[in-house]
N, C-alpha and C. Protein backbone atom coordinates (compact mmCIF):
# COMPACT_ATOMS: atom_id res chain seq x y z
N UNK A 1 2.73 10.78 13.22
CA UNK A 1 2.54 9.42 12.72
C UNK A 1 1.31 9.38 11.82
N UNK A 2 1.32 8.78 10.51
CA UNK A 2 0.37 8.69 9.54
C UNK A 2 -0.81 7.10 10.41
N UNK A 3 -1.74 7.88 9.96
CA UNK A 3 -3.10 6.55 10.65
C UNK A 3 -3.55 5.99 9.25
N UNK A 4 -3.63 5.17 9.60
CA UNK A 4 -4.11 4.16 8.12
C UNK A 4 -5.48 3.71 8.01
N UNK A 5 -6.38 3.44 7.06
CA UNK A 5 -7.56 3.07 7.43
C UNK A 5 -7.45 2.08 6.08
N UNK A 6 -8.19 0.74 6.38
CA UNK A 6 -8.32 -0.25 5.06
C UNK A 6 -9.41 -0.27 4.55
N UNK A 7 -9.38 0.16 3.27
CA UNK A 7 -11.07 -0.29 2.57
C UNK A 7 -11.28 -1.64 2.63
N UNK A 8 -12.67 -1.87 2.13
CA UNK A 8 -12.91 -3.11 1.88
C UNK A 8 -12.23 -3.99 0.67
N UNK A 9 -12.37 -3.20 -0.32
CA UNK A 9 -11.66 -3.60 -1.53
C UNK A 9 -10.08 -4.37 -1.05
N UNK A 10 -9.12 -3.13 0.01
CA UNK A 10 -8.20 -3.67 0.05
C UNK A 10 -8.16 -4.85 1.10
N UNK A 11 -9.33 -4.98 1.63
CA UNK A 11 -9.14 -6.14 2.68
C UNK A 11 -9.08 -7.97 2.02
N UNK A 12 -10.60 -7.46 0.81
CA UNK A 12 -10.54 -8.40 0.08
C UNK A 12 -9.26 -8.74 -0.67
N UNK A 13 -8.36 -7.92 -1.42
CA UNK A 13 -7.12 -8.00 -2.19
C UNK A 13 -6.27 -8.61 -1.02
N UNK A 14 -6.03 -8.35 0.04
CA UNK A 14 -4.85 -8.63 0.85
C UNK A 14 -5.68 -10.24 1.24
N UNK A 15 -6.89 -10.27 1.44
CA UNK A 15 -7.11 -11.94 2.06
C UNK A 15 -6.71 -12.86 0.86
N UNK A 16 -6.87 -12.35 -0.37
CA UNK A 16 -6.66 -13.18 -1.82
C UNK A 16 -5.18 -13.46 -2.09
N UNK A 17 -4.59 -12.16 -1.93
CA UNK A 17 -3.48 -12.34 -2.60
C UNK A 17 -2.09 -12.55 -1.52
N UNK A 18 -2.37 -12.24 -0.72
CA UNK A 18 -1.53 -11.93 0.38
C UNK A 18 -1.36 -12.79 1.68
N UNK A 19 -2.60 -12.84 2.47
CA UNK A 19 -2.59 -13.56 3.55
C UNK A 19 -2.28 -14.88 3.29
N UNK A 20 -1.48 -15.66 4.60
CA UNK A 20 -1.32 -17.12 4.11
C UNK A 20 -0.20 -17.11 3.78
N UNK A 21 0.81 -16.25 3.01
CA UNK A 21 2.09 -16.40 2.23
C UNK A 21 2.93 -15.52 3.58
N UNK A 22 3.24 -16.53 4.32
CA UNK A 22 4.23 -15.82 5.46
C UNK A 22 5.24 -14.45 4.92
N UNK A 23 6.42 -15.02 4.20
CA UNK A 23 7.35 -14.30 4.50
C UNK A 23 6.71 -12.46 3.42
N UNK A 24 5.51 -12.48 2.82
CA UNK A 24 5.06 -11.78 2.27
C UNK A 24 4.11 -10.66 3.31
N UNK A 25 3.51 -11.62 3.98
CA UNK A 25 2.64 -10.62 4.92
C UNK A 25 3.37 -9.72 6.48
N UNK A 26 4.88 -10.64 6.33
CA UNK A 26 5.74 -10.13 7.48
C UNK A 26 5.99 -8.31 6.60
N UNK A 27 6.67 -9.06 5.46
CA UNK A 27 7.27 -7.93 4.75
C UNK A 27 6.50 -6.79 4.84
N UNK A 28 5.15 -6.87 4.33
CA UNK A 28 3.96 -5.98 4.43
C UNK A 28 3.58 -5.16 5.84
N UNK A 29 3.87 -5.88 6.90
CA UNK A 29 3.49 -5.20 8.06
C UNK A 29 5.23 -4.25 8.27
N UNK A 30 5.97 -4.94 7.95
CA UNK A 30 7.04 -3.95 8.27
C UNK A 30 7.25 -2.54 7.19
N UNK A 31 6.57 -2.67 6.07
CA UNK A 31 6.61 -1.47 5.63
C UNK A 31 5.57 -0.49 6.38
N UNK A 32 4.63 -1.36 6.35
CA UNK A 32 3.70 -0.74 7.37
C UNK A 32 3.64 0.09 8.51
N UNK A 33 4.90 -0.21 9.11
CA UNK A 33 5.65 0.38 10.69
C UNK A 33 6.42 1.69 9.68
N UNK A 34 7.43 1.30 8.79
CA UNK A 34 7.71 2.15 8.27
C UNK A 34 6.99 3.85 7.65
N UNK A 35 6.10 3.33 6.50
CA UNK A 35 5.13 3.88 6.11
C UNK A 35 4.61 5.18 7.44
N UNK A 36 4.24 4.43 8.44
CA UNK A 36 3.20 5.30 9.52
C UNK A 36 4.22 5.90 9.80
N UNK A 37 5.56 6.27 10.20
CA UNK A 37 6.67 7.04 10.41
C UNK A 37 6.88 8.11 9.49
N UNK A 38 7.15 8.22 8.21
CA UNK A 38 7.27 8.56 7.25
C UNK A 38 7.27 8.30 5.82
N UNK A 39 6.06 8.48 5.15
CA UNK A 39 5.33 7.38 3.77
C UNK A 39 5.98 8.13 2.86
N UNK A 40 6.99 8.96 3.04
CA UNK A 40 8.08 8.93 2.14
C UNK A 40 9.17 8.33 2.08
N UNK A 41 9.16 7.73 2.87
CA UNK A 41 10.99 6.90 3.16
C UNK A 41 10.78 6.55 1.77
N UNK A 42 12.06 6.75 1.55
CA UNK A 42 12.90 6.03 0.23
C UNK A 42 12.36 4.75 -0.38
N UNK A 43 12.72 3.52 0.98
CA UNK A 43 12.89 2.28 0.90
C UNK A 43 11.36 1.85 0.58
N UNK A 44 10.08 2.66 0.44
CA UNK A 44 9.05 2.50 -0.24
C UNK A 44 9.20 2.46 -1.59
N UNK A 45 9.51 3.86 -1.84
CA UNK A 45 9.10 3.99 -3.73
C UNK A 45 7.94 4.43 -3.56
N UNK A 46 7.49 5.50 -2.40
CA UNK A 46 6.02 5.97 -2.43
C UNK A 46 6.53 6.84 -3.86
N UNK A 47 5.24 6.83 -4.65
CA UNK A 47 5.15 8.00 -6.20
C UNK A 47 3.36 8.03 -6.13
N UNK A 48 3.36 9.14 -6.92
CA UNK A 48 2.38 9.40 -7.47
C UNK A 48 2.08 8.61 -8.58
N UNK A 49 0.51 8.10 -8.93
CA UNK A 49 -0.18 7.70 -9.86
C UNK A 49 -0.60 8.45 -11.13
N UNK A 50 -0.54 8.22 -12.33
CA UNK A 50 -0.93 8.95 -13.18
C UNK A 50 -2.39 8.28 -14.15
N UNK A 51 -2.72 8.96 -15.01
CA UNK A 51 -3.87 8.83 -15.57
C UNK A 51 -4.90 8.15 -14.93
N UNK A 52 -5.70 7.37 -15.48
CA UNK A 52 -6.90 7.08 -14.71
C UNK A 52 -7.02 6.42 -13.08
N UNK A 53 -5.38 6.83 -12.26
CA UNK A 53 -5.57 6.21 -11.38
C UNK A 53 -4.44 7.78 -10.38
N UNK A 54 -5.10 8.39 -11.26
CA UNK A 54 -3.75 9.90 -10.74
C UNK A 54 -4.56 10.48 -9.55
N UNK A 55 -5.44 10.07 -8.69
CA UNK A 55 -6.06 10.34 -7.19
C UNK A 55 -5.27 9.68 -6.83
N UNK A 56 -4.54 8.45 -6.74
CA UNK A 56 -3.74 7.29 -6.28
C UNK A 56 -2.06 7.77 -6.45
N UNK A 57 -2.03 7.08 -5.05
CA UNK A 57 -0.38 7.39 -4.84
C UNK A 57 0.26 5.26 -4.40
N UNK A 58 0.99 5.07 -4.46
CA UNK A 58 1.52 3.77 -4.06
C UNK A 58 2.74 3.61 -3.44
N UNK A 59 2.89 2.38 -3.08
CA UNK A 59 4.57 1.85 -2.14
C UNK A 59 4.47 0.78 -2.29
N UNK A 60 5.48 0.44 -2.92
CA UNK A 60 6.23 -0.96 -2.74
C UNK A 60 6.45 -2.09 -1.44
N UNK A 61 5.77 -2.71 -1.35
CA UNK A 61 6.51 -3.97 -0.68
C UNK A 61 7.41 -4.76 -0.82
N UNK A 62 7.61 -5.74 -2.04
CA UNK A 62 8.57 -6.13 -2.37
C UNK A 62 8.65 -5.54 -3.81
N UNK A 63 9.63 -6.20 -4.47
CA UNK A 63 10.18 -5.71 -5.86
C UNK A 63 8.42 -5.63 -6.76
N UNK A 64 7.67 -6.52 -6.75
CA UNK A 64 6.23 -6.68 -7.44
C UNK A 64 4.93 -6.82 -6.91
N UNK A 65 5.32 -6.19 -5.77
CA UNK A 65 3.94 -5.98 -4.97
C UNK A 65 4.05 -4.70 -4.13
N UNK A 66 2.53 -4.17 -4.87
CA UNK A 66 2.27 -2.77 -4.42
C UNK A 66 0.91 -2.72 -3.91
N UNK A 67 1.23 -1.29 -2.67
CA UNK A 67 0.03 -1.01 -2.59
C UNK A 67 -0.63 0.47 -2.73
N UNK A 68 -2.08 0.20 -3.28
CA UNK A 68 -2.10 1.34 -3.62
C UNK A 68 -2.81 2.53 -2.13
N UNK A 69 -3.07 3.44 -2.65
CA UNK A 69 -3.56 4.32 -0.95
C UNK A 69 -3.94 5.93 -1.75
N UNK A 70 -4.64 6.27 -0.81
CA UNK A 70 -5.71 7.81 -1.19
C UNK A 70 -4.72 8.74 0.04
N UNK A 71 -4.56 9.74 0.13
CA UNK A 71 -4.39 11.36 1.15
C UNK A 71 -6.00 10.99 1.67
N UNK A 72 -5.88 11.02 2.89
CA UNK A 72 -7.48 11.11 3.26
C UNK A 72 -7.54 12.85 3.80
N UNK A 73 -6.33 13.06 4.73
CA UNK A 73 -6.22 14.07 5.33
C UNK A 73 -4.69 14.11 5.20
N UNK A 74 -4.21 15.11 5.79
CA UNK A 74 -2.60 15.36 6.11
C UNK A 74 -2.03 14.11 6.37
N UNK A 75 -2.39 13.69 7.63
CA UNK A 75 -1.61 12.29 8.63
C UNK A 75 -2.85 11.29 8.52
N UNK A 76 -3.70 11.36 7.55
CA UNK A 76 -4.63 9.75 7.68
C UNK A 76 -4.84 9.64 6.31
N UNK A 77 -4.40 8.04 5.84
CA UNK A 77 -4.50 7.75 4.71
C UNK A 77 -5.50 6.39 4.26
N UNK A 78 -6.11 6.16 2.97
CA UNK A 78 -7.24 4.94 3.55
C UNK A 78 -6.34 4.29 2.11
N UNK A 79 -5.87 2.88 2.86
CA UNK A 79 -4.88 1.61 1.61
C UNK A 79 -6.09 1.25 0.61
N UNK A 80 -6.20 1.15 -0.46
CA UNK A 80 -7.16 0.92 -1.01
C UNK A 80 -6.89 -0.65 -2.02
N UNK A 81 -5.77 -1.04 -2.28
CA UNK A 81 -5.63 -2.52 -2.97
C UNK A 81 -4.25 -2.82 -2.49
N UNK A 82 -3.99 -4.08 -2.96
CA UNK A 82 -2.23 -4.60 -2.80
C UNK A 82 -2.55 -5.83 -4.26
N UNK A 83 -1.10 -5.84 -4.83
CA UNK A 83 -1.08 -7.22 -5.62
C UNK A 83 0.37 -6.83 -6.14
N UNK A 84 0.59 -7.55 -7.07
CA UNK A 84 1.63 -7.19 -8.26
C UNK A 84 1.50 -5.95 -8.78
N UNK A 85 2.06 -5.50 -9.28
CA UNK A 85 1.82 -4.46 -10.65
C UNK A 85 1.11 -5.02 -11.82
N UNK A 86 0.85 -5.55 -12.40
CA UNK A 86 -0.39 -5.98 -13.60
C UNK A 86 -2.01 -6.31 -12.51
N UNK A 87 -1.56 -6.57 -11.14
CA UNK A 87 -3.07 -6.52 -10.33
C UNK A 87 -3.74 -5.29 -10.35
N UNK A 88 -2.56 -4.61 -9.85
CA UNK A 88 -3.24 -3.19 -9.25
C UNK A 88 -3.30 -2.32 -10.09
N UNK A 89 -2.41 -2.16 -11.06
CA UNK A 89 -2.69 -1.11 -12.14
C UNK A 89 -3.45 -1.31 -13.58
């Protein structure tokens, strides 16, 4: 099982953009369950990041909201933002 750790950055992004909007923050925790199982499942869209953000890998929540996340180790990863795609990238 992958362990997750939240930066600050992404805590701030998720209280702004995220928290408060129910059926958004449900969605988010269930990828979440997902994700810690296997942060390749499909039904993410985990990919790699390129150019100035190519340390960065991401997953989809819904169709326009992503989040982004670092390899910390093998099985521990630290989420580092969430928003749309024009937020985060």
């Amino acid at each position: 099982m992958t362990r997750i750790a939240f930066s600050s950055s992404f805590k701030r992004a998720f209280k702004k953009r995220i928290e408060g909007r129910k059926r958004l923050e449900e969605s988010f925790w269930k990828r979440v369950e997902i994700f810690q199982e296997d942060p390749f499942d499909a039904r993410l869209r985990t990919h790699k990041l390129s150019g100035d953000l190519a340390e960065f890998w991401s997953f989809s929540v819904e169709y326009n909201v992503r989040v982004l996340f670092l390899f910390a180790t093998k099985n521990r990863v630290v989420f580092t933002d969430i928003g749309t795609h024009d937020e985060v990238y």
